[in-house]
Protein backbone atom coordinates (compact mmCIF):
# COMPACT_ATOMS: atom_id res chain seq x y z
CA UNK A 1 15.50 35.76 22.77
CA UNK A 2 13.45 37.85 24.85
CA UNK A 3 11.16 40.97 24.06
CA UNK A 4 10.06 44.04 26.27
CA UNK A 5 7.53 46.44 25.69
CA UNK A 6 8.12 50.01 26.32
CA UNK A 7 5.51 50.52 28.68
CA UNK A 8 5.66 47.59 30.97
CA UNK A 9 7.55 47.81 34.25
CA UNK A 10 7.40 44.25 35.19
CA UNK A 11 9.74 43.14 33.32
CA UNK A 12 8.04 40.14 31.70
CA UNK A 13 9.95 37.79 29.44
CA UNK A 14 8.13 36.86 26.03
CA UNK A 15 9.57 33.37 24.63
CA UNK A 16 8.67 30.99 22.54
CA UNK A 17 8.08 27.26 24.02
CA UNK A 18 9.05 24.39 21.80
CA UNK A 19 8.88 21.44 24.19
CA UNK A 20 5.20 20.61 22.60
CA UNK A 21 6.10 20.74 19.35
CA UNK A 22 8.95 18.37 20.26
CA UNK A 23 6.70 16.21 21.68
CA UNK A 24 4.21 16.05 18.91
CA UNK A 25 6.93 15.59 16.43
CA UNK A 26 8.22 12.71 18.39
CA UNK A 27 4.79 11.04 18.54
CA UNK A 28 4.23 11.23 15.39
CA UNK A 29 8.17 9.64 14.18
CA UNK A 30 6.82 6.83 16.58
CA UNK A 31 3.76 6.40 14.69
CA UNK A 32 5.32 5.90 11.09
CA UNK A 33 7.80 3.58 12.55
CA UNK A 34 4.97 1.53 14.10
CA UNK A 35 2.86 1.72 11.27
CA UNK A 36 5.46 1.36 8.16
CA UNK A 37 5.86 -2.38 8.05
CA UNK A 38 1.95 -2.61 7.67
CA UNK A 39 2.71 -0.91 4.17
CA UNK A 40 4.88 -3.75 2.77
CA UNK A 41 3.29 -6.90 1.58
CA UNK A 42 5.13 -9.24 3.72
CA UNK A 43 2.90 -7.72 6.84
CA UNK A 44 -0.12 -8.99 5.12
CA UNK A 45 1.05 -12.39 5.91
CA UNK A 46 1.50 -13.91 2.37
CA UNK A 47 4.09 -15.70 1.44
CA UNK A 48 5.02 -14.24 -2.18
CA UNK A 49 6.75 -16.88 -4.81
CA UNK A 50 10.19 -16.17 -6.34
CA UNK A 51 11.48 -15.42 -9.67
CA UNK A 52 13.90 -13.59 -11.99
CA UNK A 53 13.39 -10.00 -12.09
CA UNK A 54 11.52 -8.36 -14.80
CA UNK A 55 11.54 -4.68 -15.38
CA UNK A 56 8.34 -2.91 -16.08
CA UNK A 57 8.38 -0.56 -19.02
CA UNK A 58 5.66 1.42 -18.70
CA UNK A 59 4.10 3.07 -16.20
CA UNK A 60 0.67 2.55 -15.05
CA UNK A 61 -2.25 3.31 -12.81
CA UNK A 62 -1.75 0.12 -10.52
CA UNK A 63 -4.01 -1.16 -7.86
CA UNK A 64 -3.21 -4.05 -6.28
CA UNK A 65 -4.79 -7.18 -5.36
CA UNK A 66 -4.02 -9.37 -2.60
CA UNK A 67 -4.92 -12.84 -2.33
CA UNK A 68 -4.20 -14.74 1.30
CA UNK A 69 -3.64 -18.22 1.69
CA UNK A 70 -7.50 -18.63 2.57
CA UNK A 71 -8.17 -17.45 -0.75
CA UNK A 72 -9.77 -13.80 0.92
CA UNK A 73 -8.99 -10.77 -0.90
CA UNK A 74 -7.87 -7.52 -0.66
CA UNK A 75 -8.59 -4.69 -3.10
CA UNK A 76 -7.03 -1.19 -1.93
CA UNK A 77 -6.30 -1.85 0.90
CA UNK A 78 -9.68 -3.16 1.80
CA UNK A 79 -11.49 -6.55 2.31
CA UNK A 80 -13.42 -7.27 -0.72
CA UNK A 81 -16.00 -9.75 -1.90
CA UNK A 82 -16.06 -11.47 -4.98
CA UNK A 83 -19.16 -9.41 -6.99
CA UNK A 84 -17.43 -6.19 -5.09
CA UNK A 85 -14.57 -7.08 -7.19
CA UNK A 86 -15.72 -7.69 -10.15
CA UNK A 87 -17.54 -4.76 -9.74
CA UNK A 88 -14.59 -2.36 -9.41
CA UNK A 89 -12.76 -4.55 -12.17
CA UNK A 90 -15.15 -2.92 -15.06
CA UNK A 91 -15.36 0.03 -13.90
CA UNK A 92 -11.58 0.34 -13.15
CA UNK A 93 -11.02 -0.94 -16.46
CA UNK A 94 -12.14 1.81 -18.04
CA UNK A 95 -9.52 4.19 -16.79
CA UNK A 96 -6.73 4.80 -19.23
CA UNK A 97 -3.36 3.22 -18.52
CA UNK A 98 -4.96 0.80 -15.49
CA UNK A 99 -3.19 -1.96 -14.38
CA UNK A 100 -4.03 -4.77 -11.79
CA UNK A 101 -0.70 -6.21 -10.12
CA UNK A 102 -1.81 -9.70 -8.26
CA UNK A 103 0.25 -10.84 -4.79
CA UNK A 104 -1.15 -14.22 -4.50
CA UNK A 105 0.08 -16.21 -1.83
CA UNK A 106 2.23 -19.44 -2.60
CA UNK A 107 -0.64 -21.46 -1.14
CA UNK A 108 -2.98 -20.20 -2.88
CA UNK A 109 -4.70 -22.91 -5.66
CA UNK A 110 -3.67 -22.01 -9.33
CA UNK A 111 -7.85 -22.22 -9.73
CA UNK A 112 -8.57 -19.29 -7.10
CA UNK A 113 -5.52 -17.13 -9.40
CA UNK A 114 -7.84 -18.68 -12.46
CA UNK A 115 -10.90 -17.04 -11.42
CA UNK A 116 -9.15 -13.40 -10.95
CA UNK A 117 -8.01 -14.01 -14.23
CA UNK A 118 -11.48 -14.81 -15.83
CA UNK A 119 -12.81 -11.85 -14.14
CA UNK A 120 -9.99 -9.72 -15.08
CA UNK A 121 -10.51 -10.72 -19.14
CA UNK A 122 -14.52 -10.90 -18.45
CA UNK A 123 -14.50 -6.88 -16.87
CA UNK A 124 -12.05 -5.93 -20.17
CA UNK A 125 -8.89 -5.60 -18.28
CA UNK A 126 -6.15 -5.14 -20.66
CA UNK A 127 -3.48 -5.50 -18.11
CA UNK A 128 -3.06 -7.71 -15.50
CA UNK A 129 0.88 -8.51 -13.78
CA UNK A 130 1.75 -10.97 -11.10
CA UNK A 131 3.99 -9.58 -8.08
CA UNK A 132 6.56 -11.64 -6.99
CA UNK A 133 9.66 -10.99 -4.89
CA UNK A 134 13.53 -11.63 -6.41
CA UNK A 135 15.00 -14.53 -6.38
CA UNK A 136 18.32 -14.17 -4.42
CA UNK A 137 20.67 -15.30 -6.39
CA UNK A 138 22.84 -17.39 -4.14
CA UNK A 139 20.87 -19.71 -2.20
C-alpha cells in the first residue's frame, strides 16, 4: 500500500514496517514458553501424593500454600516465614469465601502439615483443602 501527497515531486513511498512488531511478538511467545512450567506445581520441585479425585463444589478465594521437602514455605508465590504466615492466615481469614489449598510435599513430616493446621484453626480459617494430583488409574 503506498500513499502520495499531492504536492511532493519526489515520489516518496509511505509504508508501514511490521518486522519490529514481529520481532517483539516473537520475544515475547518465547518468554511464556520459558516461563509457563514455573506456573505448575511440579516446577516447584515437590513431589505431590496421589489420590482419587474429588470435585470441589464451591468456589472460593484460594491461595495456596506450598510446603517443600525442607519443610520451607511458600505463600503467593513468595517465601514466607512462619509468624509471616500466621500473620496473613488471620487476616486472610477474614475475607468471605477464603480458602487455603496446601501442596505439601510427600516428604514432608505429617507434624510440619500439623502445625499449618493448628495455625490454620488458631487464625479462624474455616477452610482449609489438601492438593494432590490423580491417581492414574492403571499403574
Amino acid at each position: 500500500m503506498s500513499m502520495r501527497s499531492s504536492g511532493d515531486t519526489d515520489g516518496a513511498i509511505a509504508e508501514i514496517n511490521v518486522t519490529p512488531l514481529v520481532d517483539v511478538m516473537l520475544v515475547l511467545l518465547i518468554i511464556f514458553i520459558v516461563t509457563a512450567p514455573m506456573i505448575t506445581p511440579q516446577a516447584m520441585k515437590i513431589s505431590l501424593p496421589q489420590t482419587d479425585p474429588v470435585v470441589q463444589r464451591d468456589q472460593a478465594k484460594n491461595e495456596v500454600l506450598v510446603i517443600s521437602k525442607d519443610g520451607s514455605m511458600i505463600y503467593k508465590g513468595a517465601h514466607i516465614s512462619e509468624a509471616e504466615l500466621k500473620a496473613f492466615m488471620v487476616v486472610d481469614g477474614k475475607t468471605p469465601h477464603y480458602q487455603l489449598q496446601v501442596q505439601a510435599d510427600e516428604a514432608v513430616p505429617y507434624g510440619r502439615v500439623a502445625q499449618v493446621m493448628a495455625w490454620a484453626q488458631a487464625a479462624g480459617l474455616q477452610k482449609l483443602t489438601f492438593i494432590t494430583i490423580q491417581r492414574r488409574q492403571y499403574q
